[in-house]
Protein backbone atom coordinates (compact mmCIF):
# COMPACT_ATOMS: atom_id res chain seq x y z
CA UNK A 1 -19.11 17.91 -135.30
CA UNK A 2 -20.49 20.09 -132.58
CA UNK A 3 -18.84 21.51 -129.15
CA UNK A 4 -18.58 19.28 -126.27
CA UNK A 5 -18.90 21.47 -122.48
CA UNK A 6 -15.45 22.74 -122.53
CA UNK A 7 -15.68 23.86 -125.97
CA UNK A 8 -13.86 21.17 -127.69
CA UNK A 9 -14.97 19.65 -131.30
CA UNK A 10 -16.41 16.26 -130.74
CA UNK A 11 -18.28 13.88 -132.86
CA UNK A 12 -22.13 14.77 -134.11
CA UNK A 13 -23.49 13.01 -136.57
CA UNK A 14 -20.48 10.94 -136.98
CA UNK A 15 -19.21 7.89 -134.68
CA UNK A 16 -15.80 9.11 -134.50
CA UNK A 17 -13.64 12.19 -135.39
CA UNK A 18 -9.49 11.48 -135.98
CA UNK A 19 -7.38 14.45 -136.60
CA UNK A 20 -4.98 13.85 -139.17
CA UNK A 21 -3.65 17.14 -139.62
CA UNK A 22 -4.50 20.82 -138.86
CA UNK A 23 -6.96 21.23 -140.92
CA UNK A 24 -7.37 17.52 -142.84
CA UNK A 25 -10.01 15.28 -140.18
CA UNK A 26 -11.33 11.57 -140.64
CA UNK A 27 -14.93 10.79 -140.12
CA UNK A 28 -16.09 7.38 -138.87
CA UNK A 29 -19.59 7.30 -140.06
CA UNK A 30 -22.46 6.32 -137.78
CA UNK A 31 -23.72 2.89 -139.19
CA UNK A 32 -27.24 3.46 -137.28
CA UNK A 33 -27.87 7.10 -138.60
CA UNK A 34 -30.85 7.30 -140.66
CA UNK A 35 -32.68 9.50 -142.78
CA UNK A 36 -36.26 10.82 -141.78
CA UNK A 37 -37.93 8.72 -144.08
CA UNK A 38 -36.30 5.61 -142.45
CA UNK A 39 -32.82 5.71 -144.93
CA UNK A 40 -29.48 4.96 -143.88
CA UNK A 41 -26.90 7.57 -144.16
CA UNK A 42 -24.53 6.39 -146.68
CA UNK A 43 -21.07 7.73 -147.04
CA UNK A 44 -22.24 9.43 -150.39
CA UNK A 45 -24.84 11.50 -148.09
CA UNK A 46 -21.95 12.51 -146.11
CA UNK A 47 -19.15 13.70 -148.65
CA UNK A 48 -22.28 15.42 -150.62
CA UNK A 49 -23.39 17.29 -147.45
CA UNK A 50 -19.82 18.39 -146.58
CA UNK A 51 -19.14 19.74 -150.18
CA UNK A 52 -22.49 21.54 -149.84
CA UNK A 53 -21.33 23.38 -146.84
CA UNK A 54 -17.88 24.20 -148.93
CA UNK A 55 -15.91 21.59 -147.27
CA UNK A 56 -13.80 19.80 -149.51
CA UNK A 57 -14.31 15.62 -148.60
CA UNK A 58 -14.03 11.87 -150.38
CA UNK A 59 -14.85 8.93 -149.54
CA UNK A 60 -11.67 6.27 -148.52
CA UNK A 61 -12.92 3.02 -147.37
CA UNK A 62 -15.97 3.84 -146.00
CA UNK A 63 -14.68 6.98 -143.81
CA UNK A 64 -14.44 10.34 -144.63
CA UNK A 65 -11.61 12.19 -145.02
CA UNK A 66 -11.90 15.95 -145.00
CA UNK A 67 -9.50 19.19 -146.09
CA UNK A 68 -11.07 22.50 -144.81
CA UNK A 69 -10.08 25.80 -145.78
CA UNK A 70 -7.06 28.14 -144.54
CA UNK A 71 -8.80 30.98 -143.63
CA UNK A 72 -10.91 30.08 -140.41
CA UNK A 73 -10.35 27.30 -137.63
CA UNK A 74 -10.90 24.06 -138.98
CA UNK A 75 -13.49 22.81 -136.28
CA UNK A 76 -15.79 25.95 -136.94
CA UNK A 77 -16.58 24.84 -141.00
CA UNK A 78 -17.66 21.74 -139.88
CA UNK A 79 -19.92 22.98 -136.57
CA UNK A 80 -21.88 24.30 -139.39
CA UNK A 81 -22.39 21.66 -141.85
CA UNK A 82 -25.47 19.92 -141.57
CA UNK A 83 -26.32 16.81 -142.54
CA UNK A 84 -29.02 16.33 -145.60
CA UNK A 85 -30.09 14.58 -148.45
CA UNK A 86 -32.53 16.16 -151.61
CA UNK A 87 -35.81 13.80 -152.77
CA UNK A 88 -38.36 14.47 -154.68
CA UNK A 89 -40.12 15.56 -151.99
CA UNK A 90 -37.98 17.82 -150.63
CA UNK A 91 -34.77 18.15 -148.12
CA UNK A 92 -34.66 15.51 -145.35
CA UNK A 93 -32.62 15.50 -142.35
CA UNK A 94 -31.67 13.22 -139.05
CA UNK A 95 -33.01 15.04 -136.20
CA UNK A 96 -36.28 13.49 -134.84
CA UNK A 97 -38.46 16.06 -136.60
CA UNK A 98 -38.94 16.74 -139.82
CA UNK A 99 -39.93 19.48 -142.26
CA UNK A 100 -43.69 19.08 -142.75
CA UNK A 101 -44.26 22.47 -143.85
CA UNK A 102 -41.98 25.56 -144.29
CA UNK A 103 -43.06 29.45 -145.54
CA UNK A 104 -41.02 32.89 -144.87
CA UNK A 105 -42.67 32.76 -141.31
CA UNK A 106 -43.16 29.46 -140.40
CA UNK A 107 -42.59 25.94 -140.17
CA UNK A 108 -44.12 23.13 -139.12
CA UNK A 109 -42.35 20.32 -137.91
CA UNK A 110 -43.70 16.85 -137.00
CA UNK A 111 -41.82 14.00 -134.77
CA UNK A 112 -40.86 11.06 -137.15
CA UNK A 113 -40.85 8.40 -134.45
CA UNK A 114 -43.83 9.26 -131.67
CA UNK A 115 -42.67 8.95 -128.09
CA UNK A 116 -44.75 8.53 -125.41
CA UNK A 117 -44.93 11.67 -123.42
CA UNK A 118 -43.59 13.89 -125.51
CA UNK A 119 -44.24 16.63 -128.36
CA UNK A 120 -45.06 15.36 -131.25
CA UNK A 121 -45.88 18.61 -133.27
CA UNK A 122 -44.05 22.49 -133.31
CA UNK A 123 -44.90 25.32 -135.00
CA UNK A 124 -42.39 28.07 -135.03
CA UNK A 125 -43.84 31.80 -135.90
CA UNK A 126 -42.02 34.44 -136.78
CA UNK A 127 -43.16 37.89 -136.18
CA UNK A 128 -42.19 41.49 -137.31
CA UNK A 129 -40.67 42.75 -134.01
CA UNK A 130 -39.74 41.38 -130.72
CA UNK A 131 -42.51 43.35 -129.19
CA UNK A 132 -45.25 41.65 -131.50
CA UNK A 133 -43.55 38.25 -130.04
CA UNK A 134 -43.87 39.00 -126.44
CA UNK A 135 -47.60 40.48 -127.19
CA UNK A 136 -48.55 36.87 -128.74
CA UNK A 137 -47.48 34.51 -126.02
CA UNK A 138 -48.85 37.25 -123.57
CA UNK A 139 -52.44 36.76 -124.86
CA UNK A 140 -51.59 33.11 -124.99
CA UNK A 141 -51.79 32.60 -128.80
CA UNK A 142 -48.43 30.97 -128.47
CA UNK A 143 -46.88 28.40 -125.87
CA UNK A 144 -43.40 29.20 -125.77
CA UNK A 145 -40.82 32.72 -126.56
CA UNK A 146 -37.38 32.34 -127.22
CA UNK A 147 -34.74 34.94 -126.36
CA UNK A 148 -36.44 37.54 -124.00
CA UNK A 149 -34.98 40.26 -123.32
CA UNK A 150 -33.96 40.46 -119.65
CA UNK A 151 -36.90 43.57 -119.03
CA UNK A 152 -39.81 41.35 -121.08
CA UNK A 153 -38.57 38.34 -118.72
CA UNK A 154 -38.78 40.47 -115.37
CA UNK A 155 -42.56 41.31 -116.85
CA UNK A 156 -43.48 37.22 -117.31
CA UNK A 157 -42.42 36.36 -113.81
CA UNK A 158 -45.38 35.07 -112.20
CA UNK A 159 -47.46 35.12 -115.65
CA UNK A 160 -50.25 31.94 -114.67
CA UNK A 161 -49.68 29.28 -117.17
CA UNK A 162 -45.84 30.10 -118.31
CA UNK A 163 -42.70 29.22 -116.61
CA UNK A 164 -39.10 31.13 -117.77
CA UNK A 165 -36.12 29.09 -118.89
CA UNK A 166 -32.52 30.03 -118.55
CA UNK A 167 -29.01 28.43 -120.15
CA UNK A 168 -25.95 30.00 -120.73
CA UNK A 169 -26.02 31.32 -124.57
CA UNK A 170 -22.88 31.21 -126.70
CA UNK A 171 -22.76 34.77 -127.48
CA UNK A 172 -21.83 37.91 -126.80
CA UNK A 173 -22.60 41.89 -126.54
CA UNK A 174 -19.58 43.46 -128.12
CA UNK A 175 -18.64 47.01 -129.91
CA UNK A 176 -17.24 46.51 -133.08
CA UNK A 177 -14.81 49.33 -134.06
CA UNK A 178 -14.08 49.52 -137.76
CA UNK A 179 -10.17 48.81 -138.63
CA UNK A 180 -11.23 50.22 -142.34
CA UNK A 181 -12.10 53.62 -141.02
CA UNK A 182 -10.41 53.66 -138.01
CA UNK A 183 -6.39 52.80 -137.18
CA UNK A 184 -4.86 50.76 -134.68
CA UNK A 185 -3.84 53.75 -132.08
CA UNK A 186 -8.05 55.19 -132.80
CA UNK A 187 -8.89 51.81 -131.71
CA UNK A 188 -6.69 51.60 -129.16
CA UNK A 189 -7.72 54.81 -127.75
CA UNK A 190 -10.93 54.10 -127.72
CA UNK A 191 -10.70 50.65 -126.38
CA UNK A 192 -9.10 51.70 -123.44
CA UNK A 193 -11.95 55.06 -123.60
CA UNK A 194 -14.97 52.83 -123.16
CA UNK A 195 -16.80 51.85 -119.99
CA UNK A 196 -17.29 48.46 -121.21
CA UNK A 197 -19.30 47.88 -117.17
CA UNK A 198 -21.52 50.82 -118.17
CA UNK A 199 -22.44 49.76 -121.16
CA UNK A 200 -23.19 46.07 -120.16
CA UNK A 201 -25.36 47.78 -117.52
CA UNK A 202 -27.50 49.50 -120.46
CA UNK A 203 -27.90 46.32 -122.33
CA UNK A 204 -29.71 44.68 -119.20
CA UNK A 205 -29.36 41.63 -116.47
CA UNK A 206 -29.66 38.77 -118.85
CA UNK A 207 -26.15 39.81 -119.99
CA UNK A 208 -22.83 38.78 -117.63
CA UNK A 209 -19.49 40.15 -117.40
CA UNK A 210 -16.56 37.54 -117.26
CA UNK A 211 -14.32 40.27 -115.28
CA UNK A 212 -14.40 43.99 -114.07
CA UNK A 213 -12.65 46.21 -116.43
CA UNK A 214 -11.85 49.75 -115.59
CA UNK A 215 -11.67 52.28 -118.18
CA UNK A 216 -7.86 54.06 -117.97
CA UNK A 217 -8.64 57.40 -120.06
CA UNK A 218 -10.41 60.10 -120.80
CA UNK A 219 -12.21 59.85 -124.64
CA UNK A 220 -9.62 60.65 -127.32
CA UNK A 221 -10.63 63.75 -129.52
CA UNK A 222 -11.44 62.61 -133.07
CA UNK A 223 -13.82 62.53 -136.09
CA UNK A 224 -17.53 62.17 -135.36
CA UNK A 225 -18.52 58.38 -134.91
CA UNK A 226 -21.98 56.79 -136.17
CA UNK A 227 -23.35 54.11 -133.72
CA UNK A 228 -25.02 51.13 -135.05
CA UNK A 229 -27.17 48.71 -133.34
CA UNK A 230 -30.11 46.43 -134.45
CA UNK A 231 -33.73 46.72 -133.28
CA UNK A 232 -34.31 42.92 -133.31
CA UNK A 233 -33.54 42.96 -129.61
CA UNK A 234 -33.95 46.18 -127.10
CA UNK A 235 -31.27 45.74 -125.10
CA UNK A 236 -28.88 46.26 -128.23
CA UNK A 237 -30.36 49.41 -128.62
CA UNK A 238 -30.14 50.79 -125.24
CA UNK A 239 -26.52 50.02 -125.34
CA UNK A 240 -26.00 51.80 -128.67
CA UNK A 241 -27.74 54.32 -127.09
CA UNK A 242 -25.55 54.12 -123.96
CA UNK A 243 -22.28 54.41 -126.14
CA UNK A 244 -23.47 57.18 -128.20
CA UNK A 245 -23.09 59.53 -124.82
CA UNK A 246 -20.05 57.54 -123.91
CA UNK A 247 -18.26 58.53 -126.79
CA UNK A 248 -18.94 62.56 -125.81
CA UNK A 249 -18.04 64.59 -128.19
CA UNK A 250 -17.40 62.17 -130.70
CA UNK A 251 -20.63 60.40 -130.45
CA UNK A 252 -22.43 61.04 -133.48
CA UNK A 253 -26.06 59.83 -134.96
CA UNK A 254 -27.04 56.30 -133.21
CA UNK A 255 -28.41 54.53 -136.21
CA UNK A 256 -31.06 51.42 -134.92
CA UNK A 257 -31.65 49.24 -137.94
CA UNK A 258 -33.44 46.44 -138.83
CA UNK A 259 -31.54 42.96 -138.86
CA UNK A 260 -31.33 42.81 -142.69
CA UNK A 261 -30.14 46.40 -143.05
CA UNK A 262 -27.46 45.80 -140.20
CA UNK A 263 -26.31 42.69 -141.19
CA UNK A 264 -25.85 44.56 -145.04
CA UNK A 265 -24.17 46.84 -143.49
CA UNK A 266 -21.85 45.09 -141.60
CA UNK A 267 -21.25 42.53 -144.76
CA UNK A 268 -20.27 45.95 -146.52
CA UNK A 269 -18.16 47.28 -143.46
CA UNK A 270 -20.26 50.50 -143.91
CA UNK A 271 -20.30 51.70 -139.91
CA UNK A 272 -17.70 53.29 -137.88
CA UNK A 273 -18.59 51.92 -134.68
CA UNK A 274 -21.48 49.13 -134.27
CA UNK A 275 -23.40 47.00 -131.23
CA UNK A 276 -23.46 44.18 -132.24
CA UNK A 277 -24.23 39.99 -130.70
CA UNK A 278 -21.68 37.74 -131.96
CA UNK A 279 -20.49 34.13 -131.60
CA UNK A 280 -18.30 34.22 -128.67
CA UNK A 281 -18.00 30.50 -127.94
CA UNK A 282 -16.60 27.92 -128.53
CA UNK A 283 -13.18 29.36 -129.24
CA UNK A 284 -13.01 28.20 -132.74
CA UNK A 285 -15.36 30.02 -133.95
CA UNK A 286 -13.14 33.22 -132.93
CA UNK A 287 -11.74 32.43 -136.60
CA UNK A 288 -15.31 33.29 -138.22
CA UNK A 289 -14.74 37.02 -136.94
CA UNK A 290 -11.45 38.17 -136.26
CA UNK A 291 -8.71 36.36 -138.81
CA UNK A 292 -8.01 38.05 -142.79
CA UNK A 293 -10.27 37.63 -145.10
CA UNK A 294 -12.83 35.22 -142.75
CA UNK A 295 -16.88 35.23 -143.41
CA UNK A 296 -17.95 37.06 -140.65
CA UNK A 297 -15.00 39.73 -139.94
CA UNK A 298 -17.10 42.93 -140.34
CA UNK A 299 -14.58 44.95 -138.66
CA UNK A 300 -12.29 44.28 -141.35
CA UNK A 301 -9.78 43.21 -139.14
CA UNK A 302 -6.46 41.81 -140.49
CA UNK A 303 -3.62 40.79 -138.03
CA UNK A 304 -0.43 38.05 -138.93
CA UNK A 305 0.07 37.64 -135.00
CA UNK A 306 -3.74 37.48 -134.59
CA UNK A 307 -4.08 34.78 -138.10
CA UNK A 308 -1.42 32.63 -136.52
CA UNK A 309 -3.03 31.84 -133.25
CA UNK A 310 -6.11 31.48 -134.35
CA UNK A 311 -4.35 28.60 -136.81
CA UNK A 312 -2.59 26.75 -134.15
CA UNK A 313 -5.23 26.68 -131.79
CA UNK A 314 -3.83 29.31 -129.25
CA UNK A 315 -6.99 31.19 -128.58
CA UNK A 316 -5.78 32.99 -125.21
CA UNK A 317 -2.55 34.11 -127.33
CA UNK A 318 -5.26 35.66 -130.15
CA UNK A 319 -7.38 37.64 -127.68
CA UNK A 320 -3.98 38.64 -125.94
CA UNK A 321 -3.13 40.36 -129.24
CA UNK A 322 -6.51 41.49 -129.72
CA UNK A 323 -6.13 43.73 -126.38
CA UNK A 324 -2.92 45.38 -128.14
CA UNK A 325 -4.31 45.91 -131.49
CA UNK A 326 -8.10 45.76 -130.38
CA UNK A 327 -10.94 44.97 -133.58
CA UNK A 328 -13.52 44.94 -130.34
CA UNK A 329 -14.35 45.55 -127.00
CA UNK A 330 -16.42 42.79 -125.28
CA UNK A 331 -19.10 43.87 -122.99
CA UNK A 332 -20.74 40.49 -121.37
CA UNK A 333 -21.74 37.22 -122.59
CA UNK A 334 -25.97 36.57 -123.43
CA UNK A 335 -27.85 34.68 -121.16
CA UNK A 336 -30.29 32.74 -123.14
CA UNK A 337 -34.48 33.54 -121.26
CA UNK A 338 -37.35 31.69 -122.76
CA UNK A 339 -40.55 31.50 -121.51
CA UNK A 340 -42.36 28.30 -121.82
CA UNK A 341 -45.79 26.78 -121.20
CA UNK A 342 -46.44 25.55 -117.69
CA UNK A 343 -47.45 22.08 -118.81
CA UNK A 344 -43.98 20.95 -120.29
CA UNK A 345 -42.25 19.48 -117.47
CA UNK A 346 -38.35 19.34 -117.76
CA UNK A 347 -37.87 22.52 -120.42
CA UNK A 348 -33.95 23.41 -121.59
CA UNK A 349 -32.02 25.43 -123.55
CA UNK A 350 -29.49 24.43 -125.56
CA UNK A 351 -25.83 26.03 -124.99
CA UNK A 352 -25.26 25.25 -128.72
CA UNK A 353 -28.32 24.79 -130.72
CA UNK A 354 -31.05 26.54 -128.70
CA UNK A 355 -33.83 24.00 -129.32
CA UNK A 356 -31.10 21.05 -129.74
CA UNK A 357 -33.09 19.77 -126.57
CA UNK A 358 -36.51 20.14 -127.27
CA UNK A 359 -37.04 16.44 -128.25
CA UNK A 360 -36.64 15.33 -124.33
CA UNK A 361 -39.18 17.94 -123.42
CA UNK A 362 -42.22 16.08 -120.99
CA UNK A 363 -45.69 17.06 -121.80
CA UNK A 364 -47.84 17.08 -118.34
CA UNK A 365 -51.32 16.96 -118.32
């Protein structure tokens, strides 16, 4: 399954979604859905796929019917379960590239049907920093950079032979406050200490409030607080930076980690306070953060009021609690900024899947 506009489950690779319960679904499969190599996807592919992703599904006369777990929204387990099948020589999936080579820092993926008109080969490169990105496509050894930073996209306006790319991204600049170190009224106080404006400010333009919030008292005297934040992109850093000397006296060392070492960290809940970019949309994927016990809830955040809304679908009543009893404080939601070569005619970003539509991208001349 995968979001619709308003943020709503709808079918993906299936024909047809029927909810039969709150967390039990039946899947119409799609009868022209086929392999890379030309397969059909069979039911089998299906139920093995789901189970892969930890999604409990049989096969009942030729649909799928499917039992997800307690613990998160149902909708958000399967917005992550891709669809695959294992050969001999190697993993193949339904999109209109495939896998043609694959190392630590690369892949190489090749069109299985050409199309007039459009690419027919991508190489993705990964390189150490974000800095070392922007450098490459600068000296034009690459043709496209995904998610600028809004300062490295104010620098590429105007670059001859690139053109920047902008789309709404699903996630958001947030503080994390730590419910295992710090209690309800700390994170409270602190909630309500923060100038969440300020701090969006430090992150940078490519970042958008959804509404003015005013701060309604001074910082609440306390135990020194670490600040986290993650060097893989700048703007998370200047806003770690920016809460450190928000937090006065309180503000402590501002740790700026790699990725790996953050995402440990967080995994662990070893931080006090933390920068973070999370998944902010669509509302089911609230579940993957803030409910007991769910994958992603680094702020180890456990509320029954919280748990409950998040199970029947009242998202508005969950973040209403959230604001009494506060696991976060939301700063502004990402704009997604690529830049792309000037010779690809109708570029996008993907609200969902940032390169979901690169297979409609026009090659000019």
């Amino acid at each position: 399954m995968r979001p619709d506009a308003n943020g709503r489950a709808s079918p993906g690779a299936v024909r047809g979604v029927a909810r039969l319960a709150s967390n039990r679904f039946r899947l119409e499969p799609r009868p022209d859905l086929r392999f890379s190599d030309g397969s059909p996807v069979a039911p089998g592919d299906l139920v093995r796929s789901l189970r892969a992703a930890g999604v409990v599904a049989e096969e009942r006369d030729g649909q799928i019917e499917v039992w997800t777990g307690g613990r998160v929204a149902p909708e958000a387990e399967l917005f992550f379960a891709p669809i695959f099948k294992e050969t001999p020589a190697g993993f193949l999936g339904t999109g209109p590239f495939a896998v043609a080579e694959a190392s630590g820092d690369r892949i190489l993926l090749r069109r299985v049907r050409p199309v007039q008109g459009r690419i027919a080969t991508v190489e993705i490169l990964s390189y150490p920093s974000s800095r070392d990105t922007f450098a490459r496509v600068m000296r034009g050894d690459a043709n496209a950079v995904m998610n600028l930073d809004h300062r490295q996209s104010e620098l590429m306006e105007g670059v001859p032979g690139l053109q920047l790319v902008r789309a709404e991204a699903p996630y958001a600049v947030a503080v994390l406050l730590n419910a295992s170190r710090l209690t309800r009224d700390e994170r409270r106080r602190l909630a309500a200490a923060l100038p969440a404006p300020d701090l969006a400010v430090a992150y940078g333009g490519s970042c958008r409030r959804e509404a003015p919030v005013a701060t309604s008292g001074p910082m609440a005297e306390g135990t020194t607080l670490e600040v986290l934040a993650s060097d893989m992109d700048p703007g998370l850093a200047r806003a770690g930076l920016a809460l450190r000397r928000a937090l006065g006296s309180r503000g402590g060392a501002l740790n700026v980690e790699s990725a790996k070492d953050m995402t440990e960290r967080h995994f662990r809940h070893d931080f006090d306070v933390t920068v973070a970019s999370i998944i902010a949309w669509p509302p089911p994927l609230m579940s993957m953060y803030w409910t007991s016990g769910a994958p992603w809830n680094w702020a180890a955040y456990s509320n029954a009021a919280v748990d409950a809304a998040i199970r029947d679908g009242r998202y508005d009543d969950a973040l209403a609690e959230m604001e009494r009893d506060p696991p976060v404080v939301f700063l502004c939601r990402r704009e997604r900024i690529a830049a792309v070569d000037a010779r690809i005619k109708n570029p996008t970003l993907g609200r969902w899947g940032l390169l979901e539509t690169l297979p409609d991208w026009e090659v000019g001349p």
